[in-house]
Protein backbone atom coordinates (compact mmCIF):
# COMPACT_ATOMS: atom_id res chain seq x y z
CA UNK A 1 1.75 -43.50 5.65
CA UNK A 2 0.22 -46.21 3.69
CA UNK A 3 0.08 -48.39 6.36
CA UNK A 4 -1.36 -45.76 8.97
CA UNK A 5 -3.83 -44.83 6.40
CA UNK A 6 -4.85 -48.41 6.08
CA UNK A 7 -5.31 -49.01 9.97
CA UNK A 8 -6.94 -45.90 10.58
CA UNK A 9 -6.46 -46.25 14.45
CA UNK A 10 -7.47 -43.62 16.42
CA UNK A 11 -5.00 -44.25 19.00
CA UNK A 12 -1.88 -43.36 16.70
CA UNK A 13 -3.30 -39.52 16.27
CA UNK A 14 -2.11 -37.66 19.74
CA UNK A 15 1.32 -39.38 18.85
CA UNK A 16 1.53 -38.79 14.93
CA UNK A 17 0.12 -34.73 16.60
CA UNK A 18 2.76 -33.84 18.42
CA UNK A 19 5.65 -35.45 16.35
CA UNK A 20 4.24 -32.78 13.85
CA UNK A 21 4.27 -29.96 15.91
CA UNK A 22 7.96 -30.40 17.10
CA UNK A 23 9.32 -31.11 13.43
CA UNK A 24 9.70 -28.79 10.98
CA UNK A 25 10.49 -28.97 6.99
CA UNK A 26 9.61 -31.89 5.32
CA UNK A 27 9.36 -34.21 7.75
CA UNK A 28 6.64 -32.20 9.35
CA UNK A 29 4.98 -32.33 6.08
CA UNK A 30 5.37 -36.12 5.68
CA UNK A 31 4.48 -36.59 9.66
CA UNK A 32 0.97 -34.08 8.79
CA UNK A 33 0.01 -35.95 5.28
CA UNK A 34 0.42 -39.13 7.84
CA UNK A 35 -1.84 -37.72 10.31
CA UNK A 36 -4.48 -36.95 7.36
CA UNK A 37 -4.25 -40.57 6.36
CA UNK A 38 -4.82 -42.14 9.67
CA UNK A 39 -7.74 -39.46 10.14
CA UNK A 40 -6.70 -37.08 12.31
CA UNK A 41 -8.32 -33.90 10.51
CA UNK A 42 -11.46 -35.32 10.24
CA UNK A 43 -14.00 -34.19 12.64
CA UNK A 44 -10.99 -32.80 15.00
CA UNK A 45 -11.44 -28.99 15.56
CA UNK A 46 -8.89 -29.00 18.44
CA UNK A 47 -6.25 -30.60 16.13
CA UNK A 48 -7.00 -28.78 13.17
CA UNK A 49 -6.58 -25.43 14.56
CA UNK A 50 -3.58 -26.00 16.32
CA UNK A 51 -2.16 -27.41 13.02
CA UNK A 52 -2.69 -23.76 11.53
CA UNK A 53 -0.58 -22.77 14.27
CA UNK A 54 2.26 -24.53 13.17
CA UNK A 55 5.68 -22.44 13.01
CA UNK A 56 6.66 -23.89 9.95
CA UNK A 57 4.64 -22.16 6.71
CA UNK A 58 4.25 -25.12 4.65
CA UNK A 59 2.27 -26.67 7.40
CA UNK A 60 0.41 -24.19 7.90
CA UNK A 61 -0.72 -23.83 4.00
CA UNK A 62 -1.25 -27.70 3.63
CA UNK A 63 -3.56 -28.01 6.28
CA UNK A 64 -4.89 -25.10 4.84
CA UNK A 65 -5.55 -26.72 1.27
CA UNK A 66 -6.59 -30.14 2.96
CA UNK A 67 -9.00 -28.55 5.54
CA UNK A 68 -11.21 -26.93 2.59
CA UNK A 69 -10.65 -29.69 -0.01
CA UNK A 70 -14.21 -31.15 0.77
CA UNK A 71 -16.00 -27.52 0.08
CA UNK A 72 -16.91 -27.03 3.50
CA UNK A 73 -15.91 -26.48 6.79
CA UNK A 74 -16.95 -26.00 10.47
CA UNK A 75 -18.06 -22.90 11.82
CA UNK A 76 -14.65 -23.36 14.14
CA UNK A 77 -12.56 -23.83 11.15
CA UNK A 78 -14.09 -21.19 9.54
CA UNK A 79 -13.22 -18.68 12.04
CA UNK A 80 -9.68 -19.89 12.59
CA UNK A 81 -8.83 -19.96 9.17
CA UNK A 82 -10.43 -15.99 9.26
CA UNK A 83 -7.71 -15.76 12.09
CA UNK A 84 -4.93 -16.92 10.42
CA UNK A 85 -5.59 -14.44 7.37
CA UNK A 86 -5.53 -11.90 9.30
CA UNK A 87 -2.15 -12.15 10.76
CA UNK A 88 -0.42 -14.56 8.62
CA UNK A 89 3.47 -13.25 7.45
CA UNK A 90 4.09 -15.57 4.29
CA UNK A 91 2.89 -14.85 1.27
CA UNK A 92 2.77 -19.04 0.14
CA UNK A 93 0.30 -19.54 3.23
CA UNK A 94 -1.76 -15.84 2.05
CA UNK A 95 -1.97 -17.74 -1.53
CA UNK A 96 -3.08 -21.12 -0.50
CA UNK A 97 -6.03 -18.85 1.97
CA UNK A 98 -6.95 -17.14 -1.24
CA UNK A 99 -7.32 -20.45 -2.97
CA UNK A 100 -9.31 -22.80 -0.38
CA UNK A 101 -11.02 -19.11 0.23
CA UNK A 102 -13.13 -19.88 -3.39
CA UNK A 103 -13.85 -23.66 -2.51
CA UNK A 104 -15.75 -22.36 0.78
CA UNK A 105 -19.65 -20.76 0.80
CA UNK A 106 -19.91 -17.12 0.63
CA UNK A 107 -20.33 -17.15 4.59
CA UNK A 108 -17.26 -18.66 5.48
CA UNK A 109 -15.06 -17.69 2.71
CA UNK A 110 -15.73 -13.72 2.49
CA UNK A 111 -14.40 -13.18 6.14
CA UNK A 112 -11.10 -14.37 4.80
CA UNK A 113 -10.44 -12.85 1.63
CA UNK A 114 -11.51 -9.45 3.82
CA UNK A 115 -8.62 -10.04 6.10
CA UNK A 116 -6.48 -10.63 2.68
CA UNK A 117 -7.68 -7.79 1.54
CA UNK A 118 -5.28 -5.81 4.37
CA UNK A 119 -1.50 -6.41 2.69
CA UNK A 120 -0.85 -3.98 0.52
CA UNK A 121 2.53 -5.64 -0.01
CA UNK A 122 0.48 -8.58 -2.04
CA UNK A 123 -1.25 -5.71 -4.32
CA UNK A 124 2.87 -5.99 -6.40
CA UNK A 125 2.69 -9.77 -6.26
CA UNK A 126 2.48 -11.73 -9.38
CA UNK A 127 -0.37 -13.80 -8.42
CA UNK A 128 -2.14 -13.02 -5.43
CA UNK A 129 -4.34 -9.93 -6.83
CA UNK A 130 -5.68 -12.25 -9.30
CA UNK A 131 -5.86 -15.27 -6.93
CA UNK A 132 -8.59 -13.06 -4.78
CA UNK A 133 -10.41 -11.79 -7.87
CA UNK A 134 -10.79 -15.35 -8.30
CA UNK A 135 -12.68 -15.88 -5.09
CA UNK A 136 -14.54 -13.25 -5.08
CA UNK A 137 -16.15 -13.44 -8.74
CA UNK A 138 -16.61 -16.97 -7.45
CA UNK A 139 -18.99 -15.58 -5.07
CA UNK A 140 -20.32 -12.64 -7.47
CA UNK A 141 -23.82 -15.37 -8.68
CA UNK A 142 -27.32 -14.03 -7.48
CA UNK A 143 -27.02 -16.06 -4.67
CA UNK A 144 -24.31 -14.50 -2.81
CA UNK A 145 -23.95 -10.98 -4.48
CA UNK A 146 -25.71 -9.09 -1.34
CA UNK A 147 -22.95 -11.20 0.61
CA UNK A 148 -20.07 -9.58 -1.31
CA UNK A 149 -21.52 -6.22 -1.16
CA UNK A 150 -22.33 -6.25 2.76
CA UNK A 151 -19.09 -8.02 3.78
CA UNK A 152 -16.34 -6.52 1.75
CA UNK A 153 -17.96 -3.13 0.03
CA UNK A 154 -19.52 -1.74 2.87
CA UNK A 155 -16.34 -1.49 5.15
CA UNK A 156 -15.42 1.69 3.90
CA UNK A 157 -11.86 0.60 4.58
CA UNK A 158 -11.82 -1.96 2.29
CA UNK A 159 -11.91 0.56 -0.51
CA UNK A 160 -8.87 2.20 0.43
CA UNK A 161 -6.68 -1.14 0.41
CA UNK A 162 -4.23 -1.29 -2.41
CA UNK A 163 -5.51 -4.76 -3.92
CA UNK A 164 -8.95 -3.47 -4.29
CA UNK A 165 -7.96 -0.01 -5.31
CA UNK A 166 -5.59 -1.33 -8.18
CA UNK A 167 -6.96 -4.97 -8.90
CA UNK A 168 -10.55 -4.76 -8.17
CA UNK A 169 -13.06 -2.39 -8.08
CA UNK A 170 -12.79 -2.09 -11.72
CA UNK A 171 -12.78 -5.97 -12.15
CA UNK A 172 -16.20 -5.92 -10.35
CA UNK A 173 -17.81 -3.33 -12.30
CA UNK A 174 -17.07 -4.89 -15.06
CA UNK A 175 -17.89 -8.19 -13.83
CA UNK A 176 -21.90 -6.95 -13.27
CA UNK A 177 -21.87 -4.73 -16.39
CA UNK A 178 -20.86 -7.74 -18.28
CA UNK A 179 -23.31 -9.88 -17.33
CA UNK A 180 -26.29 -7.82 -17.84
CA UNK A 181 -28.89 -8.99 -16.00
CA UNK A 182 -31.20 -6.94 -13.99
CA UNK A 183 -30.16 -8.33 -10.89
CA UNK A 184 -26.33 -7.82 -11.19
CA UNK A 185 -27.29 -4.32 -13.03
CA UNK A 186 -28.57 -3.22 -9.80
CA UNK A 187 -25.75 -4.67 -7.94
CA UNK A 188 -23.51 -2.27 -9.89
CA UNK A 189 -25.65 0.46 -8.83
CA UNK A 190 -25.43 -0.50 -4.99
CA UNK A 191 -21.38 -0.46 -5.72
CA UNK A 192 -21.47 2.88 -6.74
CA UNK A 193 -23.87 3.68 -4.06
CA UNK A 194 -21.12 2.58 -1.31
CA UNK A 195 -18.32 3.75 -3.15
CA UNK A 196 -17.08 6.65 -0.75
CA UNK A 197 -14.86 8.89 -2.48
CA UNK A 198 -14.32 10.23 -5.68
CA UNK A 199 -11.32 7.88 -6.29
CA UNK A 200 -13.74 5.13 -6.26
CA UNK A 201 -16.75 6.36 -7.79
CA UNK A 202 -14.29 7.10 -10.45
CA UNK A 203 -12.51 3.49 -10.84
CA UNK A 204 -16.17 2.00 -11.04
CA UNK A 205 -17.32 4.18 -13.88
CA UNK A 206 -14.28 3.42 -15.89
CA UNK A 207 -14.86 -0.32 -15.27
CA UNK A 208 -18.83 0.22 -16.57
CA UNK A 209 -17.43 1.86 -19.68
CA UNK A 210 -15.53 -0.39 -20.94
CA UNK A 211 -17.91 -3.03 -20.25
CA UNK A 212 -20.50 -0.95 -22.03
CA UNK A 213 -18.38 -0.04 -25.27
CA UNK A 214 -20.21 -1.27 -28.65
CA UNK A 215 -23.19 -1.98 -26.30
CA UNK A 216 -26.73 -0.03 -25.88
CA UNK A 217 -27.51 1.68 -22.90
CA UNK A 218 -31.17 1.37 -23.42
CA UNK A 219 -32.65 -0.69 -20.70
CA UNK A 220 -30.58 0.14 -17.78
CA UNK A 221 -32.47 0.06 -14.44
CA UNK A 222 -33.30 3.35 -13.27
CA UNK A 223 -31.15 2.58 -9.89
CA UNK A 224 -28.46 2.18 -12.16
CA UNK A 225 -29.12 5.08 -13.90
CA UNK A 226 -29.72 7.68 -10.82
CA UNK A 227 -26.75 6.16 -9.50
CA UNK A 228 -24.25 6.92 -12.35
CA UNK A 229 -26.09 10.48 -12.20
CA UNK A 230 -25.61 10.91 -8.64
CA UNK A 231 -21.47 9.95 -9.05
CA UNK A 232 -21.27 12.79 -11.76
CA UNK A 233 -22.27 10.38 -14.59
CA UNK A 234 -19.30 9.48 -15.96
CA UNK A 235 -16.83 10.94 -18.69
CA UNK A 236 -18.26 13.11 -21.36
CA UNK A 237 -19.24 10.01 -23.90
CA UNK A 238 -20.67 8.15 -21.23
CA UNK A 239 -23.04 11.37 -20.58
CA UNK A 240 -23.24 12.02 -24.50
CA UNK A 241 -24.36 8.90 -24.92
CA UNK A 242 -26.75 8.59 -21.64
CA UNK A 243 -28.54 11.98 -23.53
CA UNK A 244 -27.14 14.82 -21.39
């Protein structure tokens, strides 16, 4: 590796490719960190996508990690790693999606946690709920919060998935009512705007309570405020408290 990494020949990446695509275990993981060093995922859409076709799932989630490690990716990239999240079986390679997934921008990175989004299986798992929270609240500053809201919260499907039913709807709620400012204030009132059931509605004004407990109400922005009135305001402190 050292020594391929050193050379950096062009020449040795079609052979160093398809030595990694017929092995498997760690040999195909010592044969792919080879082909990184002698450059073969740099600049290489053909090879990087059909390294995230790889049969064996450790492949697959290392050339997930090494793909996103510089923050950024092509738009071809982007959209196969979107593929690959939408149809990938192992949980390790799901992970490793949800973790590049926060190094990415908004654009490229939303489209795959929104395929994550679909296993409800991961909803029991001990880390991936949290590992998407993590991308997503990544996402959740002023510049991308109309991203979040028009790629993930207006599918109405998305609010029936387990993960975002059980993990985070709340989390989000709380995540604007925390902060406070007049931007993300109105962001929690666009939630509750797109929330399309009860259920939801529901799950958001528990997360904007507990945000809000020990904290004045004055000030909230009237979207915010017709918005909790339109979803039934809330339990009966939250409307004692709003002056009902």
């Amino acid at each position: 590796q050292r020594l391929l990494a050193d050379r950096h020949d062009e020449r040795t990446k079609g052979s160093l490719l398809e030595q990694t695509m017929k092995a498997g275990g760690q040999k195909a993981l010592e044969l792919l960190w080879a082909l990184r060093a002698a450059g073969g995922l740099k600049d290489d859409n053909d090879v990087a996508v059909t390294l995230l076709g790889h049969g064996d799932p450790f492949v697959r989630a290392w050339t997930v990690r090494l793909l996103c490690d510089h923050y950024q990716v092509e738009p071809a990239i982007a959209r196969a790693l979107t593929n690959l999240a939408a149809k990938e079986p192992y949980i390790e390679v799901r992970k490793q999606l949800a973790s590049s997934a926060r190094r990415l921008p908004a654009k490229d990175a939303l489209p795959i946690i929104r395929n994550l989004l679909n296993y409800d299986e991961d909803s029991k798992d001990l880390h991936q709920p949290l590992m998407l929270w993590w991308a997503i609240e990544a996402k959740a500053s002023d510049g991308s919060r109309k991203e979040i809201l028009d790629l993930l919260f207006a599918d109405k499907d998305v609010w029936n998935q387990a993960i975002v039913k059980e993990h985070l709807i709340d989390r989000m709620m709380k995540r604007y009512a925390l902060a406070g400012s007049r931007g993300e204030l109105i962001a929690a009132a666009e939630l509750l705007i797109a929330a399309p059931d009860k259920a939801s509605t529901d799950l958001l004004l528990k997360g904007f309570e507990e945000a809000y407990k020990g904290r004045s109400l004055a000030g909230l922005p009237d979207q915010l405020v017709a918005a909790i009135a339109k979803s039934g305001g809330g339990s009966t402190a939250l409307k004692l408290r709003q002056g009902d």
